[in-house]
PDB file of N, CA and C in Angstrom:
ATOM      1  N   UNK A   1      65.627 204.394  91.241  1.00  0.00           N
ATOM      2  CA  UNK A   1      65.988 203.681  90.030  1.00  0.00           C
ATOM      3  C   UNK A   1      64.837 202.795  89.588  1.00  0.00           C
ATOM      4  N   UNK A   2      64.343 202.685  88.565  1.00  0.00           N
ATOM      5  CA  UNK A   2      63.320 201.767  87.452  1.00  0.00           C
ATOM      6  C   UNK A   2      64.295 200.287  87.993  1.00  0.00           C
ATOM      7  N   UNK A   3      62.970 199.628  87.809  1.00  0.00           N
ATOM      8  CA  UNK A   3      63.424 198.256  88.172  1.00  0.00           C
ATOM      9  C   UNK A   3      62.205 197.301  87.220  1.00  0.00           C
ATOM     10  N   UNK A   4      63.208 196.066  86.425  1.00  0.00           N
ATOM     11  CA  UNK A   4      62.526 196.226  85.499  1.00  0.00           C
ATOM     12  C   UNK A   4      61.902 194.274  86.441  1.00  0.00           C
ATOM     13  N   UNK A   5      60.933 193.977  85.905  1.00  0.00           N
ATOM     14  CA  UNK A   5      60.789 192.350  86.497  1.00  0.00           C
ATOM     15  C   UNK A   5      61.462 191.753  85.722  1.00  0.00           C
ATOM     16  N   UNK A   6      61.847 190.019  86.806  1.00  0.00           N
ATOM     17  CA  UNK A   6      62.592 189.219  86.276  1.00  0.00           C
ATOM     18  C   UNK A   6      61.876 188.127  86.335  1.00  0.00           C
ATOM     19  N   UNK A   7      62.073 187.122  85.734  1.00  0.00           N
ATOM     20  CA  UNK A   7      61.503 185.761  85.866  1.00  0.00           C
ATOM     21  C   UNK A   7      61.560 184.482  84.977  1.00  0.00           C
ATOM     22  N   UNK A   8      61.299 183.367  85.605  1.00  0.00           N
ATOM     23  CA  UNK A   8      61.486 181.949  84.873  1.00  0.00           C
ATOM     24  C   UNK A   8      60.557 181.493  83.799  1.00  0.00           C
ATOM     25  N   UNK A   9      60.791 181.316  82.796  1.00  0.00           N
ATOM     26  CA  UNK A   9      59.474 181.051  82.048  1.00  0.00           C
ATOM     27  C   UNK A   9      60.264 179.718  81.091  1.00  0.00           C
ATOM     28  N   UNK A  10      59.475 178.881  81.199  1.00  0.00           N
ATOM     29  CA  UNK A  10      60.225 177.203  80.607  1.00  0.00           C
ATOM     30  C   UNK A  10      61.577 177.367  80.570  1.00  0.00           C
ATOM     31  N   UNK A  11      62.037 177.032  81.830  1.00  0.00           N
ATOM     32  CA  UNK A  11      63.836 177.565  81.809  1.00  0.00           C
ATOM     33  C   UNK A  11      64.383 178.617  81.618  1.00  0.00           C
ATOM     34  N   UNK A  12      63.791 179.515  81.200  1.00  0.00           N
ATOM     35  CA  UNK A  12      65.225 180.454  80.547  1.00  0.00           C
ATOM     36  C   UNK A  12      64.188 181.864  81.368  1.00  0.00           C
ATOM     37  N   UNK A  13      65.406 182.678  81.771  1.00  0.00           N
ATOM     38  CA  UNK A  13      65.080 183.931  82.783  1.00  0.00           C
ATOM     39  C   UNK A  13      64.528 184.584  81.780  1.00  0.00           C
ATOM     40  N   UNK A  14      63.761 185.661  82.119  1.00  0.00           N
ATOM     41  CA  UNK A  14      62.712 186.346  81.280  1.00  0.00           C
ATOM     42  C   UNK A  14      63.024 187.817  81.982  1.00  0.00           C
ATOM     43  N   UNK A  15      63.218 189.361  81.215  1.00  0.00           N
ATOM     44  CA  UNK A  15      62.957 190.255  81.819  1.00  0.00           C
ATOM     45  C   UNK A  15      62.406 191.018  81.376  1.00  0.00           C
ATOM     46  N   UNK A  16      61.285 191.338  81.802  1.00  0.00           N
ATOM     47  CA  UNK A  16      60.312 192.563  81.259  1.00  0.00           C
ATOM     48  C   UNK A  16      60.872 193.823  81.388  1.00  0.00           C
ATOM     49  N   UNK A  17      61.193 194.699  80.011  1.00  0.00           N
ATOM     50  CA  UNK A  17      61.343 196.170  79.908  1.00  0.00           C
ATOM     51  C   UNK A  17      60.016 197.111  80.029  1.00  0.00           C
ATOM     52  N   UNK A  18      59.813 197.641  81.039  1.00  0.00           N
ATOM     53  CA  UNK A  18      59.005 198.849  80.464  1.00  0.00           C
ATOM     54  C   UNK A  18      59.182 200.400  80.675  1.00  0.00           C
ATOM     55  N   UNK A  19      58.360 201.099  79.780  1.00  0.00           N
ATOM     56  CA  UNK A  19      59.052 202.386  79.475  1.00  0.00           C
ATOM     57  C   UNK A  19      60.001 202.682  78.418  1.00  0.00           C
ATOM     58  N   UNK A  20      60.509 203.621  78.277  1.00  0.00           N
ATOM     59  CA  UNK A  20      61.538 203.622  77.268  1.00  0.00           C
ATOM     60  C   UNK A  20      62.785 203.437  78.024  1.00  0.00           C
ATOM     61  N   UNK A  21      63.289 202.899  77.158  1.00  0.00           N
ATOM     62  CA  UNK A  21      65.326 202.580  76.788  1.00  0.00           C
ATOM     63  C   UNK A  21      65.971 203.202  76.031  1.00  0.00           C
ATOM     64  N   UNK A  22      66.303 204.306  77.474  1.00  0.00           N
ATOM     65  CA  UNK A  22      66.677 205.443  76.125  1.00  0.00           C
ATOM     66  C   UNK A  22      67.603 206.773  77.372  1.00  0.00           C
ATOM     67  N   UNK A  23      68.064 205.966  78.503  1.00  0.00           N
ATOM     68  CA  UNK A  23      68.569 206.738  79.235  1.00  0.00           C
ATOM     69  C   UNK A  23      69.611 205.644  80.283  1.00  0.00           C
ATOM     70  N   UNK A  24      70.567 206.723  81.140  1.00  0.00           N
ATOM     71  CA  UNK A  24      71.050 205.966  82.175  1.00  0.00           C
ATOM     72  C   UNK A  24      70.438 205.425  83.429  1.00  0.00           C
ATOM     73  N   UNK A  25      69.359 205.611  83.199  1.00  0.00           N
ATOM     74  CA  UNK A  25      68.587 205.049  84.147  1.00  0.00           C
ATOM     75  C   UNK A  25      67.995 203.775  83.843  1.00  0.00           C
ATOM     76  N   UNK A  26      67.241 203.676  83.024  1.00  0.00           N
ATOM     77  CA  UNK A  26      66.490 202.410  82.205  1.00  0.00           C
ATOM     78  C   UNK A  26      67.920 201.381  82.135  1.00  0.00           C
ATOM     79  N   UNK A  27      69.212 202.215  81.368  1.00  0.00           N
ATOM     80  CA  UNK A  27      70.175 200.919  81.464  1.00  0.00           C
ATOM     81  C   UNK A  27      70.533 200.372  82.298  1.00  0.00           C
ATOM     82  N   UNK A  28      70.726 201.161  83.428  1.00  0.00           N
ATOM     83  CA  UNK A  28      71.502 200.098  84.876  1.00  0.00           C
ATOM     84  C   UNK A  28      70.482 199.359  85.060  1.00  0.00           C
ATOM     85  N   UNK A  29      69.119 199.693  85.020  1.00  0.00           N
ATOM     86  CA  UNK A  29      67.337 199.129  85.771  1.00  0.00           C
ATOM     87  C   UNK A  29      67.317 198.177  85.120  1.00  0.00           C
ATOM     88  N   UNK A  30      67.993 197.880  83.327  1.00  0.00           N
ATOM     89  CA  UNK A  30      67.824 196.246  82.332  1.00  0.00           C
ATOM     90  C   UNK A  30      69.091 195.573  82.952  1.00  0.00           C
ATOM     91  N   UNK A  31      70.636 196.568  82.988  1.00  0.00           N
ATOM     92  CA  UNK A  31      71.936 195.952  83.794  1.00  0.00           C
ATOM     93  C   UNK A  31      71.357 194.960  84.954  1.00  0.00           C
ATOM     94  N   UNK A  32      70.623 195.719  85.880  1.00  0.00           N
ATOM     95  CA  UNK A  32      70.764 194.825  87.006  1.00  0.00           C
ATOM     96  C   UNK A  32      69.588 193.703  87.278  1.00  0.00           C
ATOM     97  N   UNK A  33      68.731 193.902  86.252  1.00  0.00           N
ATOM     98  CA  UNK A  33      67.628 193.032  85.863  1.00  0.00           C
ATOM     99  C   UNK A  33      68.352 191.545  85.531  1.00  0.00           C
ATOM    100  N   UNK A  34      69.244 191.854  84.551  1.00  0.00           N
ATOM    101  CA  UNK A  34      69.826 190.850  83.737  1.00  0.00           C
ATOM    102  C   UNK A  34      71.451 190.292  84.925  1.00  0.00           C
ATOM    103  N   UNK A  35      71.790 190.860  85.539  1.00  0.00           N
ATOM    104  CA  UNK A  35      72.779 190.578  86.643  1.00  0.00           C
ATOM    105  C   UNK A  35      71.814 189.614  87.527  1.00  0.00           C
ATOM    106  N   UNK A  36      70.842 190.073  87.686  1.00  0.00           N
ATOM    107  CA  UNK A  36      70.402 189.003  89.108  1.00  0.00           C
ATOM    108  C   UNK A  36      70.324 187.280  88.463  1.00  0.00           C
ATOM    109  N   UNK A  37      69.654 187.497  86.969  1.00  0.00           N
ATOM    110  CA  UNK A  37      69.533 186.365  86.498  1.00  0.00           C
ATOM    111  C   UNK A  37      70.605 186.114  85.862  1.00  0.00           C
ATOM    112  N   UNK A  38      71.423 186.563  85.308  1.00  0.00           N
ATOM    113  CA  UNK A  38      72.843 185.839  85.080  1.00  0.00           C
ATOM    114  C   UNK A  38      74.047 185.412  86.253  1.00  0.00           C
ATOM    115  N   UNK A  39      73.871 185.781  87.396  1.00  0.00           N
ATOM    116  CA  UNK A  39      74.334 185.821  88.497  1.00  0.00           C
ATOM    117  C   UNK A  39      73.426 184.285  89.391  1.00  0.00           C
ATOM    118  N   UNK A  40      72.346 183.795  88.799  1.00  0.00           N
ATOM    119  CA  UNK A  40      71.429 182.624  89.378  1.00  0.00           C
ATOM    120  C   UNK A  40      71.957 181.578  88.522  1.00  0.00           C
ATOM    121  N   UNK A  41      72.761 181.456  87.465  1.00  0.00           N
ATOM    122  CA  UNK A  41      72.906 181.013  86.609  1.00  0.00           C
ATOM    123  C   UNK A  41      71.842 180.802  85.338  1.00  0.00           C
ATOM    124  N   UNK A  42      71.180 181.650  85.212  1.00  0.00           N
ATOM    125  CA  UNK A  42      70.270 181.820  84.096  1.00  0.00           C
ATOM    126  C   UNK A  42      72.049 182.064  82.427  1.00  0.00           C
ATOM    127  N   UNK A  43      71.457 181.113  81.643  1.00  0.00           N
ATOM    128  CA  UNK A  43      72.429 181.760  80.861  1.00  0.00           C
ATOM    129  C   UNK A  43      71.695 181.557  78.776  1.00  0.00           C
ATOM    130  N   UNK A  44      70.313 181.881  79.563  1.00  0.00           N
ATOM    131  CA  UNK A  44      69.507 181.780  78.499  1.00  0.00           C
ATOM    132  C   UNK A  44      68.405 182.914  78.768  1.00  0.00           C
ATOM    133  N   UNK A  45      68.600 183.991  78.581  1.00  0.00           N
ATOM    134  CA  UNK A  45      67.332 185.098  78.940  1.00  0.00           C
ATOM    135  C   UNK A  45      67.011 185.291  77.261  1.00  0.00           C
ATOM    136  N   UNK A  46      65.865 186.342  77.884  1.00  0.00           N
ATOM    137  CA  UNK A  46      64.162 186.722  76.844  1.00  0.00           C
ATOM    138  C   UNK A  46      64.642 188.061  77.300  1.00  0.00           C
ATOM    139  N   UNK A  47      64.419 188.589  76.470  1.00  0.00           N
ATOM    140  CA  UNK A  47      64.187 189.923  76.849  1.00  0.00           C
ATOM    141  C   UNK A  47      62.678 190.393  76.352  1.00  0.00           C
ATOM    142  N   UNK A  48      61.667 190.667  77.167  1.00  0.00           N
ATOM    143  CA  UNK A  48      60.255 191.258  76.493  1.00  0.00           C
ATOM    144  C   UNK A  48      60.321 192.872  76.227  1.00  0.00           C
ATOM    145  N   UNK A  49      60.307 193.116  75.208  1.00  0.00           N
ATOM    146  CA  UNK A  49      60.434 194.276  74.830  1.00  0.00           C
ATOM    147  C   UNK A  49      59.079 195.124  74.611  1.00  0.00           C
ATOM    148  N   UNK A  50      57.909 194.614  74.914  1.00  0.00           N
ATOM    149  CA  UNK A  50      56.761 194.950  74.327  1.00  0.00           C
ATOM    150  C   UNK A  50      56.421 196.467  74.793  1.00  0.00           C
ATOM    151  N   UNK A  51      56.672 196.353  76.593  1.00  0.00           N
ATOM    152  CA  UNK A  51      56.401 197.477  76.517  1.00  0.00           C
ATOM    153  C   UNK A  51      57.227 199.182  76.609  1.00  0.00           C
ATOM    154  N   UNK A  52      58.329 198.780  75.418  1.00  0.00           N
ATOM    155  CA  UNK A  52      59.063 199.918  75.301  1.00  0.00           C
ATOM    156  C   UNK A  52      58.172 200.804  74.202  1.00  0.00           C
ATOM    157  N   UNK A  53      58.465 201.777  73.842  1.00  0.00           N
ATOM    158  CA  UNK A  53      58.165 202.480  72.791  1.00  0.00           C
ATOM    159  C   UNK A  53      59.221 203.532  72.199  1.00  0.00           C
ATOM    160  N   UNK A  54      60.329 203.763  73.283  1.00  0.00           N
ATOM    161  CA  UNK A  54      61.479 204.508  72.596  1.00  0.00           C
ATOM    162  C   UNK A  54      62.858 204.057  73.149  1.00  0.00           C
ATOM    163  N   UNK A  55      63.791 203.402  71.977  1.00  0.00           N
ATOM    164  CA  UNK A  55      65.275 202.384  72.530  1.00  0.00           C
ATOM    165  C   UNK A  55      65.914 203.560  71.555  1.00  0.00           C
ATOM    166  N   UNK A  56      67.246 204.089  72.270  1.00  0.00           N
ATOM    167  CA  UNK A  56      67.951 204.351  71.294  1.00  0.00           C
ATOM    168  C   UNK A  56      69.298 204.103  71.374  1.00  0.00           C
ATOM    169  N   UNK A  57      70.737 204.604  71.114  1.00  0.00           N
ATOM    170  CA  UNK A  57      71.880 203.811  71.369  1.00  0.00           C
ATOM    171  C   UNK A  57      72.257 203.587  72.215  1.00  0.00           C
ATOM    172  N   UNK A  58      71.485 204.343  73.547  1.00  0.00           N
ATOM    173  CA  UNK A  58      71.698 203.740  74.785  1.00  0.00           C
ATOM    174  C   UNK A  58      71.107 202.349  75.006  1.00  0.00           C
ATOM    175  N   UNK A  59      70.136 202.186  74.372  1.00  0.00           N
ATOM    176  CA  UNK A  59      69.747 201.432  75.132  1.00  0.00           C
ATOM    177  C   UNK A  59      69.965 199.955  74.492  1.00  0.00           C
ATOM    178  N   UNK A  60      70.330 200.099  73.050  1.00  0.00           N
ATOM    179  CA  UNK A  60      70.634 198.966  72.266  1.00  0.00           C
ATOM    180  C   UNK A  60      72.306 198.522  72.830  1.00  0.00           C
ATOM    181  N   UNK A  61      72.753 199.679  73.116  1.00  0.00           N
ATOM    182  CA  UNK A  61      74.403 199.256  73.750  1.00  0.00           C
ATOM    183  C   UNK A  61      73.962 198.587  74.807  1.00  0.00           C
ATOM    184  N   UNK A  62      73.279 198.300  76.110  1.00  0.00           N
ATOM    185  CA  UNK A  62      73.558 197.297  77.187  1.00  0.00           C
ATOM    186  C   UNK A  62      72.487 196.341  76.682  1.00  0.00           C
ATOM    187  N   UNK A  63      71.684 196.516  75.912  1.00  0.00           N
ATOM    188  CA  UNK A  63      71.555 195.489  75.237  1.00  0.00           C
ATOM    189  C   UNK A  63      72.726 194.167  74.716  1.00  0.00           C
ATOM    190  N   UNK A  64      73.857 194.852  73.905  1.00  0.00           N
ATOM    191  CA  UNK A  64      74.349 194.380  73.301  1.00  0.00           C
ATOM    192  C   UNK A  64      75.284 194.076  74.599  1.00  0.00           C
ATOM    193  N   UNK A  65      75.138 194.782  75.291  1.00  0.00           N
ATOM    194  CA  UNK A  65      76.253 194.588  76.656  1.00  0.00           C
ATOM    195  C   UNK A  65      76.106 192.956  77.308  1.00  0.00           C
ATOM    196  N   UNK A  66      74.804 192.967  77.384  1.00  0.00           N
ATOM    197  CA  UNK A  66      74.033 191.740  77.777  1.00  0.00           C
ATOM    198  C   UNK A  66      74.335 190.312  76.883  1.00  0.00           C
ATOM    199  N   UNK A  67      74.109 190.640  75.790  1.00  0.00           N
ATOM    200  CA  UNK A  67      74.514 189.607  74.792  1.00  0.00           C
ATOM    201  C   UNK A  67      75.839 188.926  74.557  1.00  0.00           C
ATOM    202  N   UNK A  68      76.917 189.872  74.814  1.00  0.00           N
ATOM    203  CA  UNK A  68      78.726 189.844  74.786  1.00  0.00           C
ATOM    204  C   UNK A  68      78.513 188.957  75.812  1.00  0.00           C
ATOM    205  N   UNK A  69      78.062 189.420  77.292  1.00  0.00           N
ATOM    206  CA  UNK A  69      78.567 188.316  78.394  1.00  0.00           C
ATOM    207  C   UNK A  69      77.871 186.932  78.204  1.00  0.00           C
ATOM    208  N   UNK A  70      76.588 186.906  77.768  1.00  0.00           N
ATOM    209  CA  UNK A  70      76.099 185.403  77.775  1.00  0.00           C
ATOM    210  C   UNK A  70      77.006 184.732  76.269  1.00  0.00           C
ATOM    211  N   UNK A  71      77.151 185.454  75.480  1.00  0.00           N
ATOM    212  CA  UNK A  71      77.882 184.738  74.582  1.00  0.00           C
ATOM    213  C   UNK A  71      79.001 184.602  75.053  1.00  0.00           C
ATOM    214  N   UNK A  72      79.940 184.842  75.699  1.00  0.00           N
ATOM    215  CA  UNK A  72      80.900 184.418  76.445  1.00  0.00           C
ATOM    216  C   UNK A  72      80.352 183.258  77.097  1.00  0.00           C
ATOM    217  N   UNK A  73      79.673 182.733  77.849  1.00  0.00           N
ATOM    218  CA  UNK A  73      79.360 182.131  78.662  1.00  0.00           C
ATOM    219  C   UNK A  73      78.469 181.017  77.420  1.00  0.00           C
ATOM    220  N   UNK A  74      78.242 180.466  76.536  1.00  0.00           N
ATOM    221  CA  UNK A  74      78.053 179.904  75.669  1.00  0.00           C
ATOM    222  C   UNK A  74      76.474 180.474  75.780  1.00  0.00           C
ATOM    223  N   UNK A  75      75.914 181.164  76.271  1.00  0.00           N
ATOM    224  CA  UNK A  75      74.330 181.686  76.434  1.00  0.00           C
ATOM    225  C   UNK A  75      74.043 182.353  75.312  1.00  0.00           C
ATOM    226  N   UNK A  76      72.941 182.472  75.756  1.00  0.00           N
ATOM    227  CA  UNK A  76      71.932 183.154  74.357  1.00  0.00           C
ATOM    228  C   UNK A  76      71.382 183.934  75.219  1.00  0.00           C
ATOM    229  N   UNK A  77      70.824 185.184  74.286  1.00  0.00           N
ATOM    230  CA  UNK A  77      69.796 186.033  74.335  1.00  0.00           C
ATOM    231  C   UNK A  77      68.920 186.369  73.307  1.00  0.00           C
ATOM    232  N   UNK A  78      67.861 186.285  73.882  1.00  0.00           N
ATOM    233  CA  UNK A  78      66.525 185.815  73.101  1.00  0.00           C
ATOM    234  C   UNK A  78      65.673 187.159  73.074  1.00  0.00           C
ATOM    235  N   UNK A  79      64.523 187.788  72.121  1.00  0.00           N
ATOM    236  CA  UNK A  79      63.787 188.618  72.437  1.00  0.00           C
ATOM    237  C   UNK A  79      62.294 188.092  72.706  1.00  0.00           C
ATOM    238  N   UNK A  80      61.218 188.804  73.083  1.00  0.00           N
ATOM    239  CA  UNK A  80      59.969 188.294  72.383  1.00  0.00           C
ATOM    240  C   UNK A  80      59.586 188.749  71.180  1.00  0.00           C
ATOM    241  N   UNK A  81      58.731 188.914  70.220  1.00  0.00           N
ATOM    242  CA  UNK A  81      58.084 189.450  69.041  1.00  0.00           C
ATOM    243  C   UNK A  81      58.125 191.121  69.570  1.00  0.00           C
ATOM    244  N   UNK A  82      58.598 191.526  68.790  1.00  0.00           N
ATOM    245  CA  UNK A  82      59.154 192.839  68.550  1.00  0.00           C
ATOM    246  C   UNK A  82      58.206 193.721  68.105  1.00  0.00           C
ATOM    247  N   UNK A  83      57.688 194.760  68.304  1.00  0.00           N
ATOM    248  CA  UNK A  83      56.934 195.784  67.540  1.00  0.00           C
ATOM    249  C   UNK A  83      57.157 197.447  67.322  1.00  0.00           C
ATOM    250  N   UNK A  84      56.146 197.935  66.777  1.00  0.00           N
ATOM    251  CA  UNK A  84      56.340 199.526  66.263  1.00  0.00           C
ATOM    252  C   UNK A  84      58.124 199.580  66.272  1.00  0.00           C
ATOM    253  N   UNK A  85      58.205 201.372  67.270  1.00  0.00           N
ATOM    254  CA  UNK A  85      59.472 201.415  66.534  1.00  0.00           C
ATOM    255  C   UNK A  85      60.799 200.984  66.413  1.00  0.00           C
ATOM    256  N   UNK A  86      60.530 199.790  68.346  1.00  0.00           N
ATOM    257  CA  UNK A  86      61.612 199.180  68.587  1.00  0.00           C
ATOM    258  C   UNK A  86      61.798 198.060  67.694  1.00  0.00           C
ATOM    259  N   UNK A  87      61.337 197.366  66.877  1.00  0.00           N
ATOM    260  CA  UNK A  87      60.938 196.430  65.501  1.00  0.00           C
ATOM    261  C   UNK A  87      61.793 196.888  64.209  1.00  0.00           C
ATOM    262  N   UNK A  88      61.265 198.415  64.018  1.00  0.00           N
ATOM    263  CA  UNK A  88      61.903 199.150  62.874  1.00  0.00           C
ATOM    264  C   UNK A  88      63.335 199.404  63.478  1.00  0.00           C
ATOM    265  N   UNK A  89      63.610 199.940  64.428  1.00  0.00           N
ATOM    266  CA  UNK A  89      65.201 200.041  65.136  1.00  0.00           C
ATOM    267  C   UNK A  89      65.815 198.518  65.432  1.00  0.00           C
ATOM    268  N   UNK A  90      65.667 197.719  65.665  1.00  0.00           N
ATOM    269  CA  UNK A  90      66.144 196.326  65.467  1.00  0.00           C
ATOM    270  C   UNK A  90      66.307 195.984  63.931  1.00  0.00           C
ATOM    271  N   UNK A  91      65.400 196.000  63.002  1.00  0.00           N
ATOM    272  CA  UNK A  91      65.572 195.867  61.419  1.00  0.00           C
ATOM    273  C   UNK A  91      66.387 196.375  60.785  1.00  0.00           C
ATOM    274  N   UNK A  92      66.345 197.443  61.798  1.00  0.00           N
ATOM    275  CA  UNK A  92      67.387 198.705  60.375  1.00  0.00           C
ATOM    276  C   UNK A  92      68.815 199.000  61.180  1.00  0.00           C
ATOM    277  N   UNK A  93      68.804 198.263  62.255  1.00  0.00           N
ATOM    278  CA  UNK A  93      70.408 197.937  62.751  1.00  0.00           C
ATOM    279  C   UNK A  93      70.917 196.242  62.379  1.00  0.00           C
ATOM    280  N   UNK A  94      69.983 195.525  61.422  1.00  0.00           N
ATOM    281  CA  UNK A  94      70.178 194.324  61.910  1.00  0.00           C
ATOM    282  C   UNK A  94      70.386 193.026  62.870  1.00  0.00           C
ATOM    283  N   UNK A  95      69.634 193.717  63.961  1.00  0.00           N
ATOM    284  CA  UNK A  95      69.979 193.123  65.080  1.00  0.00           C
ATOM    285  C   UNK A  95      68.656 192.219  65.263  1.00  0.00           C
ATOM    286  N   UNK A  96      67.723 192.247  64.305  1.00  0.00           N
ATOM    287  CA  UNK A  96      66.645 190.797  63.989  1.00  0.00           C
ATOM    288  C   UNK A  96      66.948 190.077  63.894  1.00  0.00           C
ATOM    289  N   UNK A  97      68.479 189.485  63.053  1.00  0.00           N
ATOM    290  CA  UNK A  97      69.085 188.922  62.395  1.00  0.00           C
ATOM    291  C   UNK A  97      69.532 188.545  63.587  1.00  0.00           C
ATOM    292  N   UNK A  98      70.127 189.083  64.747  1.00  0.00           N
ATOM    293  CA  UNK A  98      71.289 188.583  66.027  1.00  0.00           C
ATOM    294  C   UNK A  98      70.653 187.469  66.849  1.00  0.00           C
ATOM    295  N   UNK A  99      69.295 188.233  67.007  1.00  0.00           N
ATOM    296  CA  UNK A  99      68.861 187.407  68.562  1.00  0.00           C
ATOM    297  C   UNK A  99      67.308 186.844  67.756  1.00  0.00           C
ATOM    298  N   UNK A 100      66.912 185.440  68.373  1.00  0.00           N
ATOM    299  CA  UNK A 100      66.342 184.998  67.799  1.00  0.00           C
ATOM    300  C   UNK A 100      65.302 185.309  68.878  1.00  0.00           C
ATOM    301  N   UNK A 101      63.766 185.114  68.221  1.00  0.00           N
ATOM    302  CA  UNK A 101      62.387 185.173  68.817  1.00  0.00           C
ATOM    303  C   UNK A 101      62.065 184.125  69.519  1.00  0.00           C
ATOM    304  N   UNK A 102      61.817 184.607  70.700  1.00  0.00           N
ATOM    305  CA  UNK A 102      61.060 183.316  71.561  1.00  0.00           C
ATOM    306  C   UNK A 102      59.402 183.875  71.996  1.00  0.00           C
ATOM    307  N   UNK A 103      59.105 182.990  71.637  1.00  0.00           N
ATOM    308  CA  UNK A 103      57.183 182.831  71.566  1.00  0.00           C
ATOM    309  C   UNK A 103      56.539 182.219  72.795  1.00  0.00           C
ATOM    310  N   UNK A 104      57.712 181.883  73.585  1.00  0.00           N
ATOM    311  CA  UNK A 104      56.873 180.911  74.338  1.00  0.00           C
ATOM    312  C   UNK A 104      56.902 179.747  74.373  1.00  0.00           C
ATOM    313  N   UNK A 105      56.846 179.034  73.511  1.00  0.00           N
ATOM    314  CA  UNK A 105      57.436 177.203  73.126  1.00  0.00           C
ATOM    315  C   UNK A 105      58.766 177.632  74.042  1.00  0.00           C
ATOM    316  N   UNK A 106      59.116 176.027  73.429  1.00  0.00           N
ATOM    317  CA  UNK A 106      59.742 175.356  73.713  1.00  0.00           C
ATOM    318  C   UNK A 106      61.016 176.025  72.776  1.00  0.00           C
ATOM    319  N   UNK A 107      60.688 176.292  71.121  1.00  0.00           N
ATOM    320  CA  UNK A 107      61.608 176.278  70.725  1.00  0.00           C
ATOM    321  C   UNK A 107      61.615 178.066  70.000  1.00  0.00           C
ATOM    322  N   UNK A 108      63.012 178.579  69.391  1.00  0.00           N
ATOM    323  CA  UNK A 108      62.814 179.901  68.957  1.00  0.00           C
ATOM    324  C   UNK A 108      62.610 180.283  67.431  1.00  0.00           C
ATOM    325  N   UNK A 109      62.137 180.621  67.153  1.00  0.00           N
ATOM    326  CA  UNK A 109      61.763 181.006  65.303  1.00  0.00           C
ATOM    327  C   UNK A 109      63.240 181.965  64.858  1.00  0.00           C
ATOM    328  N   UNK A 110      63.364 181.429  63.657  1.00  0.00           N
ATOM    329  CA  UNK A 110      64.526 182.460  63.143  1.00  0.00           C
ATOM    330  C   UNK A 110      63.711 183.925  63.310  1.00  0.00           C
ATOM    331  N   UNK A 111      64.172 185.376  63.044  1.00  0.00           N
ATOM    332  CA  UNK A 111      63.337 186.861  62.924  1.00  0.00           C
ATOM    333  C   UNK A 111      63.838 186.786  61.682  1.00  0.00           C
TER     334      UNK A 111
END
């Protein structure tokens, strides 16, 4: 199984995707990425998306899977700056609009 990294970056858990998101494999590998740190009490993750290059409804569903439980939990989920086609597939589902950009500060930019 793909195992994606996890980590702390000014508070809030951080998990690096790489490869594409675009199978049952990649999803359990972001699932259990995002379990270890929601399970530490992280209830503010990043998701770095940089180095995907192909997401499709698989992979935007545990995405969104991810988002349901921290919003339950009053949490957020955050992306980094978005590009190529995972950028255009976030835009044209509206989901720029959902999760806000984190840069790194302190604080997040509307998308």
């Amino acid at each position: 199984m793909e195992e994606y990294k996890t980590s702390v970056e000014n508070g809030k858990g951080v998990i690096v995707v790489e490869g594409d998101l675009d199978n049952e494999q990649a999803g359990e590998a972001l699932r259990s990425a995002f379990n270890t740190l929601f399970n530490r009490g992280q209830r503010t993750i990043v998701l770095d998306l940089s180095g995907v290059e192909i997401i499709n409804s698989y992979g935007i569903g545990k995405i969104l899977m991810c988002y349901k439980r921290l919003k339950a939990e009053d949490g957020e989920l955050m992306v980094k700056p978005l590009t190529g086609f995972v950028k255009e597939t976030f835009e044209l589902l509206m989901l720029d609009d959902l999760f806000p950009v984190y840069t790194g500060g302190a604080e997040a930019s509307a998308a």
